[in-house]
Protein backbone atom coordinates (compact mmCIF):
# COMPACT_ATOMS: atom_id res chain seq x y z
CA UNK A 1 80.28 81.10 80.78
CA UNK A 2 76.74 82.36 81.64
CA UNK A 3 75.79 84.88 84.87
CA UNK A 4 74.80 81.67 86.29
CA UNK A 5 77.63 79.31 85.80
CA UNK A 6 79.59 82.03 87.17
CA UNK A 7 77.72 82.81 90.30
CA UNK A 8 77.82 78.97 91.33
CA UNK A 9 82.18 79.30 90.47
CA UNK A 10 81.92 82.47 93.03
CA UNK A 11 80.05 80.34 95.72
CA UNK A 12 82.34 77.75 95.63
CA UNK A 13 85.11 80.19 95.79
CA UNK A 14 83.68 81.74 99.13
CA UNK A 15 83.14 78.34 100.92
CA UNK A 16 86.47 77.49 99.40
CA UNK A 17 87.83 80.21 101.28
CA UNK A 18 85.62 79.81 104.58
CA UNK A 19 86.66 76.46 104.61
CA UNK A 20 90.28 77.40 104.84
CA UNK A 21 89.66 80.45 107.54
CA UNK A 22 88.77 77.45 109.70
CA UNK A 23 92.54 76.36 109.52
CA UNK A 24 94.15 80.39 109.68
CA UNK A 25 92.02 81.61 112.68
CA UNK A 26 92.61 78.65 114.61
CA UNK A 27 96.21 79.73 114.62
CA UNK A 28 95.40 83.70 115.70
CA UNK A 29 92.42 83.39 118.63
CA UNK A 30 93.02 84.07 121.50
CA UNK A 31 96.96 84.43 121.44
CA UNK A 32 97.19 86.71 119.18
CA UNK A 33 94.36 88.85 119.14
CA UNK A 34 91.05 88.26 121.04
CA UNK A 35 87.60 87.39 118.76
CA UNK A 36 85.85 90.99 119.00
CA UNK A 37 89.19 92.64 118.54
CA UNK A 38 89.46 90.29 115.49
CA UNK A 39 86.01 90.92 114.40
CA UNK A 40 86.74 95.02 114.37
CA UNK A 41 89.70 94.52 112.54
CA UNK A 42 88.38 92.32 109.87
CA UNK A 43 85.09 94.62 109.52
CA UNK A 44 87.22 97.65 109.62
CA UNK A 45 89.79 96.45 106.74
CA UNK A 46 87.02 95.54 104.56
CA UNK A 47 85.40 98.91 105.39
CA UNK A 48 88.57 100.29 103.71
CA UNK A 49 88.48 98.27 100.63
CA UNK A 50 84.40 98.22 99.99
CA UNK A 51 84.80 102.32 99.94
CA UNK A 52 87.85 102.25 97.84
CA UNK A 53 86.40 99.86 95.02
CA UNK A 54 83.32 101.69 95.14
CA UNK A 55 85.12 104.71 94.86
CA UNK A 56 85.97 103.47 91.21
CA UNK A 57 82.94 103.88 90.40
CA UNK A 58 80.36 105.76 92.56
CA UNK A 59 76.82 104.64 93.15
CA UNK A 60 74.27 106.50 94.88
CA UNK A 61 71.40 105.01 96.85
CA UNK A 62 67.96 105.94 97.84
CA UNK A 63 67.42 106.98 101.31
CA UNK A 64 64.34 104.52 101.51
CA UNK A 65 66.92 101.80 101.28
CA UNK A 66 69.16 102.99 104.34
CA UNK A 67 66.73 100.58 106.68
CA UNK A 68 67.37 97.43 105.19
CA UNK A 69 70.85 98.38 104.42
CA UNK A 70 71.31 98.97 108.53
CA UNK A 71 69.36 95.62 108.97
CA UNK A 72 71.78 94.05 106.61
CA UNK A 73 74.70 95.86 108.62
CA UNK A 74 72.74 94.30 111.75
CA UNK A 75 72.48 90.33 110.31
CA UNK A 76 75.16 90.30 108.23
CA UNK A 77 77.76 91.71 109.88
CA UNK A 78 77.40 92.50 113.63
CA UNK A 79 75.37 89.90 115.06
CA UNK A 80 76.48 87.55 112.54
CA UNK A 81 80.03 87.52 113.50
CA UNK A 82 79.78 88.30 116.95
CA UNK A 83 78.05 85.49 117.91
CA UNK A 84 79.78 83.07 115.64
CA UNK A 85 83.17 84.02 117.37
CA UNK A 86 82.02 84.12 120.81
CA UNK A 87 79.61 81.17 120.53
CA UNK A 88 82.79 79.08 119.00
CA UNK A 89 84.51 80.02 121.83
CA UNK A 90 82.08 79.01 124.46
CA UNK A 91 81.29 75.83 122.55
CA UNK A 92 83.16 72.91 121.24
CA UNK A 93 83.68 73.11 116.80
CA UNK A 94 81.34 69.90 116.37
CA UNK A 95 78.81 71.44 118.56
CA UNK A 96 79.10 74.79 116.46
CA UNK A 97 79.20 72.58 113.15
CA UNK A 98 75.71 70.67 113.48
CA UNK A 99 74.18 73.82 114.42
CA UNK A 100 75.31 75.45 111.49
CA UNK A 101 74.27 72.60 109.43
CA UNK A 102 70.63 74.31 110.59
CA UNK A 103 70.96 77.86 108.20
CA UNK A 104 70.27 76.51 104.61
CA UNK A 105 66.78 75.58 106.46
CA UNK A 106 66.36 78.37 108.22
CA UNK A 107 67.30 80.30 104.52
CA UNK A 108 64.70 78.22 103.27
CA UNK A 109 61.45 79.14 105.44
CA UNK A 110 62.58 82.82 105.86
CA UNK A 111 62.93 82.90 102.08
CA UNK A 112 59.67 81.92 101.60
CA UNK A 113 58.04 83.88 104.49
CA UNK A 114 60.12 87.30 103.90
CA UNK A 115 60.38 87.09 99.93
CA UNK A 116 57.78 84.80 98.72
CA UNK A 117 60.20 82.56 97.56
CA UNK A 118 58.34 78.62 96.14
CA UNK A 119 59.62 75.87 98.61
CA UNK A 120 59.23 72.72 96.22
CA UNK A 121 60.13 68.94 96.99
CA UNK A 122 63.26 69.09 94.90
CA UNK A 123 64.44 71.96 97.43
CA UNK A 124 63.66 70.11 100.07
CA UNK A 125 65.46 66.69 98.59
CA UNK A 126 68.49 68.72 98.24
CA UNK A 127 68.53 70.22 101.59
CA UNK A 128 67.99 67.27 103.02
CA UNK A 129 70.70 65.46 101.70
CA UNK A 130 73.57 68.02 102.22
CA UNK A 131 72.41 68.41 105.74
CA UNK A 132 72.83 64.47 105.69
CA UNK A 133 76.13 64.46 104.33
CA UNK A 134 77.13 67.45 106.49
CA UNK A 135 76.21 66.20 109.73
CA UNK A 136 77.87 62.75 108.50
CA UNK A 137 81.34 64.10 107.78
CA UNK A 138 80.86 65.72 111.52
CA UNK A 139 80.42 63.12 113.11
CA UNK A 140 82.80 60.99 111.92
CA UNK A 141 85.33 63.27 113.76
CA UNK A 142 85.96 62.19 117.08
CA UNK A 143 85.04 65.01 119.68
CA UNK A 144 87.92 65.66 122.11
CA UNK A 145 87.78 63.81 125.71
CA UNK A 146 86.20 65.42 128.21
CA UNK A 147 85.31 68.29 125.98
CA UNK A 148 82.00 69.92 126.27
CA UNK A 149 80.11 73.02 124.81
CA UNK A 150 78.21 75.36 127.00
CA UNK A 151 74.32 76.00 126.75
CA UNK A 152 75.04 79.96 126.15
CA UNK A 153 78.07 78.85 123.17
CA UNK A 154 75.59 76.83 121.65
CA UNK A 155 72.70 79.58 121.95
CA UNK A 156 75.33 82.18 120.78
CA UNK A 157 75.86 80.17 117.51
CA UNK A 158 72.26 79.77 116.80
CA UNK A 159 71.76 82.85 116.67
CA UNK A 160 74.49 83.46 114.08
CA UNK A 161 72.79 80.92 111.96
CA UNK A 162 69.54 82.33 112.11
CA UNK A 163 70.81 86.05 112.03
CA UNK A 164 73.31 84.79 108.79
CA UNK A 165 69.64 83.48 107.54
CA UNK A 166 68.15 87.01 107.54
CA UNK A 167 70.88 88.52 106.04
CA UNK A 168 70.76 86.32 103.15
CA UNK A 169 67.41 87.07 102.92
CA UNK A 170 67.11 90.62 103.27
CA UNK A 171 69.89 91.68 101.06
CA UNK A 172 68.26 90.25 98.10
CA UNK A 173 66.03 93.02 96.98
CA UNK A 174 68.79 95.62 97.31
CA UNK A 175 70.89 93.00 95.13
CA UNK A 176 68.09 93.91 92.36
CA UNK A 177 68.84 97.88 92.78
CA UNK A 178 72.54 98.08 93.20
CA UNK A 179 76.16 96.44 92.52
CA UNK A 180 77.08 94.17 94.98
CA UNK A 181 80.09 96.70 96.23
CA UNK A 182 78.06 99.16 96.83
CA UNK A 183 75.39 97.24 99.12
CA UNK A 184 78.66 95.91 101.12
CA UNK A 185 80.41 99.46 101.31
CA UNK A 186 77.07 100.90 103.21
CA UNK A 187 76.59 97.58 105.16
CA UNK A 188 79.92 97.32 106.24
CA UNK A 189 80.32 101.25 107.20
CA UNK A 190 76.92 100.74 109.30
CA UNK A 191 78.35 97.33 110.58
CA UNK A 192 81.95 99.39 111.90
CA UNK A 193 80.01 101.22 114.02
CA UNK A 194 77.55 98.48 115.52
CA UNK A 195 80.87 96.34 116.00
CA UNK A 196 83.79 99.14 117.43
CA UNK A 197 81.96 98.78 121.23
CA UNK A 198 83.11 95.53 121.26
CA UNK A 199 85.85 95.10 119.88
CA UNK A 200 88.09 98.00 120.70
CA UNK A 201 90.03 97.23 124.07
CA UNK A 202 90.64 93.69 122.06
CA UNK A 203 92.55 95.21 119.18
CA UNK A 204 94.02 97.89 120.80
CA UNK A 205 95.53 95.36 123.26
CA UNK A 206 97.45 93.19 120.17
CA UNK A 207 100.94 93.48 120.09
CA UNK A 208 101.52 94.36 116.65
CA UNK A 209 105.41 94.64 116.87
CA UNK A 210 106.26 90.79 117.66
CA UNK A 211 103.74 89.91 114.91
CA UNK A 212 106.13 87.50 112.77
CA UNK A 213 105.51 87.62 109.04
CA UNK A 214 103.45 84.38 108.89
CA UNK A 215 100.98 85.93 111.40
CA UNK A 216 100.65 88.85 109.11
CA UNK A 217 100.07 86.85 106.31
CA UNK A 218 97.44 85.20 108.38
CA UNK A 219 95.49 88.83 109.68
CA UNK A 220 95.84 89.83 105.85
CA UNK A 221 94.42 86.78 104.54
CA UNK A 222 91.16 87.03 107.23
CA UNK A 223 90.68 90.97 105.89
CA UNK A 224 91.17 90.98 102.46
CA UNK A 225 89.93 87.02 101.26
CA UNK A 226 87.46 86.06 104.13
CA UNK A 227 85.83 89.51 104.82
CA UNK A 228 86.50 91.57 101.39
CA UNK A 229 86.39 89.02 98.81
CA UNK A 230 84.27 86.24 100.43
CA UNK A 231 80.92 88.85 101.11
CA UNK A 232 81.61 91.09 98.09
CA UNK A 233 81.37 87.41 95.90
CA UNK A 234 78.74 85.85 98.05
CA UNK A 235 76.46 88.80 97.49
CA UNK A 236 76.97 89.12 94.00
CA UNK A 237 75.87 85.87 93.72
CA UNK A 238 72.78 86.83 95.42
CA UNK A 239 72.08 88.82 92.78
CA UNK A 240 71.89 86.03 90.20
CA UNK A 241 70.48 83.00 91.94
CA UNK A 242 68.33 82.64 95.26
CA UNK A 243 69.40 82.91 98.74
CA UNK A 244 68.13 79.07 99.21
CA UNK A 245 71.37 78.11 96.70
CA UNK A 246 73.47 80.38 98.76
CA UNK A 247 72.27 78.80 102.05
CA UNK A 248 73.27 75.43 100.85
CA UNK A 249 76.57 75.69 99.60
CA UNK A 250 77.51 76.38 103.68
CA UNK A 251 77.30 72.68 103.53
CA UNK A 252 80.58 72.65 101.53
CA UNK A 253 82.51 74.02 104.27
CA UNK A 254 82.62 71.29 106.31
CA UNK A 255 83.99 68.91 103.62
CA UNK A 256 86.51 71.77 102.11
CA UNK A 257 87.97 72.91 105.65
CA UNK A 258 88.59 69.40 106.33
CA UNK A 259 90.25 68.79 102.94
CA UNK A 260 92.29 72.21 103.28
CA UNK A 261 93.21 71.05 106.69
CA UNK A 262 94.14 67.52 105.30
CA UNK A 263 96.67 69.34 102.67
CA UNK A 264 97.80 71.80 105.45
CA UNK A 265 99.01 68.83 107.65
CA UNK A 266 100.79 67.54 104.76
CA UNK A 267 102.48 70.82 104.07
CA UNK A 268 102.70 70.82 107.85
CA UNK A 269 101.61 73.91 110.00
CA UNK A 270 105.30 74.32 111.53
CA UNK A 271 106.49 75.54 108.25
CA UNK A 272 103.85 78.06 107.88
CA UNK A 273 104.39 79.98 111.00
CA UNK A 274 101.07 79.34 112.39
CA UNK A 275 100.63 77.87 115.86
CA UNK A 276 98.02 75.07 116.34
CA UNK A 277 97.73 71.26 116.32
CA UNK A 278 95.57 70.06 113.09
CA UNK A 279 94.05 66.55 112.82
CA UNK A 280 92.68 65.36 109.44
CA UNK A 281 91.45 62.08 107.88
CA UNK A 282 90.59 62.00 104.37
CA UNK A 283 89.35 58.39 102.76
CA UNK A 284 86.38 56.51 101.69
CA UNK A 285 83.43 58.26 104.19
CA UNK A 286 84.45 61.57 103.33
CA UNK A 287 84.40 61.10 99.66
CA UNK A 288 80.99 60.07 100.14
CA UNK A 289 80.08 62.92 102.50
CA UNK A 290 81.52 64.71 99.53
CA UNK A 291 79.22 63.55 96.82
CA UNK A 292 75.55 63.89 99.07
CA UNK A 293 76.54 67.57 99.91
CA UNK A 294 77.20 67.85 96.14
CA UNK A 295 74.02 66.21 95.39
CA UNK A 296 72.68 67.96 97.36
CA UNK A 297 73.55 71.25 95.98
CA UNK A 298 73.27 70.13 92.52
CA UNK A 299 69.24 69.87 93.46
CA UNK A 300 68.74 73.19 95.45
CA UNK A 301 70.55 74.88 92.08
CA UNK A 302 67.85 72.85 89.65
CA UNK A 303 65.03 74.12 91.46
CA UNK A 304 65.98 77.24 91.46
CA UNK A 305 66.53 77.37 87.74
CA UNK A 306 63.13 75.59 87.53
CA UNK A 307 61.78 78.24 88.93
């Protein structure tokens, strides 16, 4: 299997696993632990593991890189999941999911403008079409009655797309210098410190001792296979293809968090441990949701071998 091949296998793997955060957290915020508490504990786990990998087998950087590495820290990590947690909270999920739908663009014209990367039709034909099938599949979920999302949610989660967009962007060129672990080690050691502020009173007020072993299993899964595994992957991948295929495999999580969700309700959620009430269709409109974002990907990952 070539670098390639295996980048696209890692991508799919990280929206694989986003998708299925979408079921876990919904189970821990806010009863368990509050979002910036969560936030400081995920970045703060992964802090842990990024050092210890890289630890393996030490890398040193040049100082002229420390800027984009804090910017990265900035995008990527702080802002980025900040507002993405708050603005979720402020807002209702399909409000938060079409907005989303909104950072493969953005990818694509800060790509272009930051890095000089080629927008050509076939880029934009693929775009296109898994923003079509993404906004689709959300809309064929019925909204809850009387539910609403406020202006600043809505603004909040914005601004994680377009801050998610920068990241993407920005931690290409270090991508061409150094191994992906050691890239996340310095961006998540900046990020710690951006991100403790906030989320301190939060996870120091969790009740660790009532945690039942479900809920641990939920916590572990968010810090090691959402935080450590899903950025270390998704920026490896960066180092192989362009950040306009990373953008648009976010249009997979839609369609895989409501396929997880549809097996999770099968398994059902009261054997798990993990509070919540799930809803999930799966039939005809969702398969074909399924095969436009694919489509859709399929052309973004041409063009970029085009190239």
């Amino acid at each position: 299997m070539d670098r390639i091949a295996r980048a696209h296998l890692a991508l799919f793997a990280v929206n694989f696993i986003y998708g299925v955060n979408y079921v876990v957290a919904k189970g821990l915020m806010p009863q368990v632990i509050g979002p910036s508490g969560f936030i400081l504990l995920r970045v703060a786990g992964a802090l842990l593991l990024f050092w210890m990998a890289w630890a393996f087998r030490p890398e040193r950087i040049d100082w002229s890189d420390l800027g984009r590495l804090a910017l990265c820290a900035l995008f990527g990590v702080a802002v980025n999941q900040l507002m993405f947690f708050h603005g979720l909270m402020r807002t209702t999920p399909i409000n938060a999911s079409i907005i989303m739908v909104a950072t493969p663009i953005l990818v694509l014209v800060l790509a272009a403008v930051l890095i000089g990367e080629r927008i050509t039709q076939r880029k934009v034909l693929g775009v296109a079409l898994g923003a079509g099938g993404a906004l689709t599949l959300i809309f064929l979920k019925p909204s809850a009655a009387g539910q609403s999302g406020s202006t600043l949610g809505d603004l909040f989660i914005l601004i994680n797309a377009t801050s998610y967009g920068l990241y993407l962007v920005m931690v290409k060129p270090l991508m061409r210098k150094y191994r992906a672990v050691t890239v996340m080690a310095w961006s998540f050691l900046i990020g710690s410190i951006l991100v403790l502020p906030f989320g301190w009173t939060e996870l120091a007020a969790v009740q660790w001792s009532v945690l039942t072993p479900a809920l641990w299993s939920a916590l572990l899964f968010v810090v090691v296979m959402v935080t450590f595994v899903a950025y270390l992957l998704n920026t490896w991948a960066l180092g192989v293809v362009s950040p306009s295929v990373v953008g648009t495999y976010i249009y997979m999580q839609p369609l895989l968090a409501a396929l997880f969700t549809w097996v999770f309700v099968q398994v059902g959620a009261d054997r798990l441990g993990i509070p919540g009430h799930y809803d999930a269709t799966l039939g005809w409109p969702q398969l074909l949701c399924a095969a436009a974002i694919f489509i859709g990907v399929h052309l973004v990952s041409r063009a970029d071998r085009d190239r």
